[in-house]
N, C-alpha and C. Protein backbone atom coordinates (compact mmCIF):
# COMPACT_ATOMS: atom_id res chain seq x y z
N UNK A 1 36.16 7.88 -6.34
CA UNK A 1 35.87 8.03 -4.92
C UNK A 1 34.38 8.33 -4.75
N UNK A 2 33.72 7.86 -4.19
CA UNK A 2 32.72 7.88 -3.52
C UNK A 2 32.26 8.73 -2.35
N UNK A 3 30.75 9.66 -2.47
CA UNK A 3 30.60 10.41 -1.42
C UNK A 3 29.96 9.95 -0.61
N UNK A 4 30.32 10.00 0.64
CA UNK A 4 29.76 8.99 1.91
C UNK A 4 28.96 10.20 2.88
N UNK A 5 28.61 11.35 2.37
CA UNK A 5 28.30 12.38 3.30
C UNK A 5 26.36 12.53 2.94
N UNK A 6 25.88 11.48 2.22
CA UNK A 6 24.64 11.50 1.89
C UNK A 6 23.99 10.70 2.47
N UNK A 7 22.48 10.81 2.43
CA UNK A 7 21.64 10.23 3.22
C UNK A 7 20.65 9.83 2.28
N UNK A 8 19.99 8.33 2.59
CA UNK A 8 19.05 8.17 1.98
C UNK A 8 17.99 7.64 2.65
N UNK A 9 17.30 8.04 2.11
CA UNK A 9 15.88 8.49 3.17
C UNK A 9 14.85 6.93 2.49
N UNK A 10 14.20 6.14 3.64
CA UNK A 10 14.06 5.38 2.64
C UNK A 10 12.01 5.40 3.72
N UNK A 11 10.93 4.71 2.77
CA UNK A 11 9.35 5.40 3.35
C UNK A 11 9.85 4.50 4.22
N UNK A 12 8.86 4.84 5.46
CA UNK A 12 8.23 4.33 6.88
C UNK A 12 7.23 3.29 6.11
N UNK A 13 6.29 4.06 5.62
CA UNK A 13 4.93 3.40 4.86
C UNK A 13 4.94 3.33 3.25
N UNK A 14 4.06 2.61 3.16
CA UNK A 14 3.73 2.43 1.46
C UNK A 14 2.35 3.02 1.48
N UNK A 15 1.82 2.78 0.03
CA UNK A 15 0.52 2.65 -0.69
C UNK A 15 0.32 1.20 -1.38
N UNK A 16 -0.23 -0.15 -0.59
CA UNK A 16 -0.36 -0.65 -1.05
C UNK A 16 -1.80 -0.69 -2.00
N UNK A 17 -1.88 -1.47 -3.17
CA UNK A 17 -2.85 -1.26 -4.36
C UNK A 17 -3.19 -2.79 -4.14
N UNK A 18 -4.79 -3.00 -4.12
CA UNK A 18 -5.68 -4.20 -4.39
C UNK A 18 -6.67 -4.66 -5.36
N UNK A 19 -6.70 -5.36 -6.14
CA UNK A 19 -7.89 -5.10 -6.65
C UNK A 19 -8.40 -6.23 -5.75
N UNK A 20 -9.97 -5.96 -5.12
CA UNK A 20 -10.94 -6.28 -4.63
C UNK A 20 -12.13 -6.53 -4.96
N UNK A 21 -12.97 -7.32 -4.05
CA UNK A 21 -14.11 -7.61 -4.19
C UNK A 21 -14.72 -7.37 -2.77
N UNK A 22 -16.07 -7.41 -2.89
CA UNK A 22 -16.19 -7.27 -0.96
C UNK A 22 -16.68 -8.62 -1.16
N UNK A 23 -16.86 -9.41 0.40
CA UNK A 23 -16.90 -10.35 0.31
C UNK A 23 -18.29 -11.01 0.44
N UNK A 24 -19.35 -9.48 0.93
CA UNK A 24 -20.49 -9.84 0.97
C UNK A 24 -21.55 -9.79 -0.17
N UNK A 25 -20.78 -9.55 -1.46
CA UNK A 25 -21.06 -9.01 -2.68
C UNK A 25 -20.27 -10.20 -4.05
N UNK A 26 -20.29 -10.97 -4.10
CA UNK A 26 -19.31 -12.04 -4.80
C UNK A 26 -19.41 -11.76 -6.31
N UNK A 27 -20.81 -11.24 -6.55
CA UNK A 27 -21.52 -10.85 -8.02
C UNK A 27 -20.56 -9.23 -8.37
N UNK A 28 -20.30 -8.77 -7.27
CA UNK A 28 -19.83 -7.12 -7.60
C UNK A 28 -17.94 -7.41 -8.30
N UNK A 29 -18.31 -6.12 -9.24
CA UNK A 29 -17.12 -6.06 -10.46
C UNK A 29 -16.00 -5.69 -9.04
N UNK A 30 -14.66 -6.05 -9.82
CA UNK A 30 -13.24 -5.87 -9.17
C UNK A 30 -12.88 -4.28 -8.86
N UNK A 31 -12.80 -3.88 -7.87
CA UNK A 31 -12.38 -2.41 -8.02
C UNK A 31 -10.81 -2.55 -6.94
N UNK A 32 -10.53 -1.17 -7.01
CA UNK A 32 -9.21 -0.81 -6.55
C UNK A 32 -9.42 -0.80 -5.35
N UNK A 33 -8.78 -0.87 -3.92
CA UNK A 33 -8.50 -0.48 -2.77
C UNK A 33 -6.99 -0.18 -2.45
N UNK A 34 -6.86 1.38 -2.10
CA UNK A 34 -5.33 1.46 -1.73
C UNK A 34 -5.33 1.74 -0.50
N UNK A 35 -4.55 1.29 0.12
CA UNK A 35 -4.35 1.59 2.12
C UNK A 35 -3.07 1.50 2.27
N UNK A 36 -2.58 2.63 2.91
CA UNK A 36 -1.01 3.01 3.68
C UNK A 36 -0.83 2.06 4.92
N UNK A 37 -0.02 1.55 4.76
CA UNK A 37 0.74 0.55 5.84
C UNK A 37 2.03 0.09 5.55
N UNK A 38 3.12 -0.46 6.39
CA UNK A 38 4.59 -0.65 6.61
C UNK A 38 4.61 -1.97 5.65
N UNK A 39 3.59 -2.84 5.72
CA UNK A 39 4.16 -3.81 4.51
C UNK A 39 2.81 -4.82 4.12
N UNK A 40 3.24 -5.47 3.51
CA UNK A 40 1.99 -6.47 2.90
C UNK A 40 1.08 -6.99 3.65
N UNK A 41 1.77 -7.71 4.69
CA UNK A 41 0.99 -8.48 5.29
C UNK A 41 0.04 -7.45 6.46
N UNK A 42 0.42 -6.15 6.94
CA UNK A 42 -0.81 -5.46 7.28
C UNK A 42 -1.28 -4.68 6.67
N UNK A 43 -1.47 -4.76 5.65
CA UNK A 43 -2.27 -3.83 4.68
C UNK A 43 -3.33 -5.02 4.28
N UNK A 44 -2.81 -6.03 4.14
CA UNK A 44 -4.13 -7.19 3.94
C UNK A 44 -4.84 -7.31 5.23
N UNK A 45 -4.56 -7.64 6.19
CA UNK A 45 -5.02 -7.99 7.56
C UNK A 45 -6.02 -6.68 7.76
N UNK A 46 -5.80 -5.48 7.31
CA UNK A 46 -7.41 -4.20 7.59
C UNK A 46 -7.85 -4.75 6.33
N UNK A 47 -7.70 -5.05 5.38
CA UNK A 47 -8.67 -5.21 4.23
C UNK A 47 -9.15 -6.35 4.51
N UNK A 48 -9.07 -7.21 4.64
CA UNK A 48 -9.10 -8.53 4.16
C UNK A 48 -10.57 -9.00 5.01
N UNK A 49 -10.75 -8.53 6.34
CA UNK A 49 -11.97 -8.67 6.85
C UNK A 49 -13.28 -8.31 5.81
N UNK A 50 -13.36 -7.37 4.83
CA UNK A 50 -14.23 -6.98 4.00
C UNK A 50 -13.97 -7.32 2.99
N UNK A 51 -12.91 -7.89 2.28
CA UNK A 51 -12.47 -7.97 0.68
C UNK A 51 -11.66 -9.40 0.72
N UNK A 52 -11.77 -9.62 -0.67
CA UNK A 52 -11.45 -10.62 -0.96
C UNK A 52 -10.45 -10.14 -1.79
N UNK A 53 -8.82 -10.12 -1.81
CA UNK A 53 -8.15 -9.14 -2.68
C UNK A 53 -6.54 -9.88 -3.26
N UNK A 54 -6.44 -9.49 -4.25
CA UNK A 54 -5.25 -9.52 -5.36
C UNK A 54 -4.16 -8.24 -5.64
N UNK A 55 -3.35 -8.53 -5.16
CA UNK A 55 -2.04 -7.70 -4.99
C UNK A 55 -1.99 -6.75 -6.28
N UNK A 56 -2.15 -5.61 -6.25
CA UNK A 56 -1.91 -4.78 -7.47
C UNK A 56 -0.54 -3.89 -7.36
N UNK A 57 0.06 -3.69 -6.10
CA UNK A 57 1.08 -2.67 -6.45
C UNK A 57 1.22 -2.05 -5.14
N UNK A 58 3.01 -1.21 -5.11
CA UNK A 58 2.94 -0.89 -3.87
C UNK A 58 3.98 0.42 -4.09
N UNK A 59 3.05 1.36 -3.82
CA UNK A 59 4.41 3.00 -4.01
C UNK A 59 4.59 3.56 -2.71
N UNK A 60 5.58 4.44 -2.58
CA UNK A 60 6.01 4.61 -1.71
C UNK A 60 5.07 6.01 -1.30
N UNK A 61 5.28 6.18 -0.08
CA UNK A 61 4.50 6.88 0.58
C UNK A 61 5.93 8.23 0.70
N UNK A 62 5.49 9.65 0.50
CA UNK A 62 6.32 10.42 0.53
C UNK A 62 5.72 11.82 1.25
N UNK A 63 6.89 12.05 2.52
CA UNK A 63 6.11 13.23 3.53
C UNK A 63 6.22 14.29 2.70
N UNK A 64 5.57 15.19 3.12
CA UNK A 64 5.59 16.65 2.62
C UNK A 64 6.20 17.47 3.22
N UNK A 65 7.37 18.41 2.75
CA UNK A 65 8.13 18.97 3.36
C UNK A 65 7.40 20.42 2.94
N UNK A 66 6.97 21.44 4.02
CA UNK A 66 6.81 22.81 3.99
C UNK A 66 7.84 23.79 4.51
N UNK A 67 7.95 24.62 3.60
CA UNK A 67 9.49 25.07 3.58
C UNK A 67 9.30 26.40 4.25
C-alpha cells in the first residue's frame, strides 16, 4: 500500500549553467554563466543578447526555510 498523504514539492526555478563567450570578445576563453529562470528557453533569451552560449547544466533552485 502506498502513502498518498505526501507532497512533493517540485522548483518554480532552476540554475541554468552556460558555458559562454561574450559576443563582443570572440578571441576571449569560454567561461561559466549561471542565471535562475523557469526554463531554457528564458534563461537563454537574458543571456544570449551578450553571449554566445552552450548548455552546461541545470539544478534546481531550492528556497530556504527559516525555522
Amino acid at each position: 500500500m502506498t502513502n498518498k498523504n505526501h507532497t512533493t514539492l517540485s522548483p518554480v526555478a532552476y540554475c541554468w549553467l552556460f558555458l559562454a563567450v561574450r559576443r563582443s570578445d570572440a578571441a576571449e576563453r569560454p567561461h561559466r554563466e549561471a542565471i535562475t529562470a523557469p526554463d531554457e528557453r528564458t534563461a537563454r533569451q537574458m543571456l544570449a543578447g551578450q553571449f554566445v552560449l552552450s548548455f552546461a547544466g541545470r539544478l534546481p533552485v531550492q528556497g530556504v526555510n527559516h525555522a
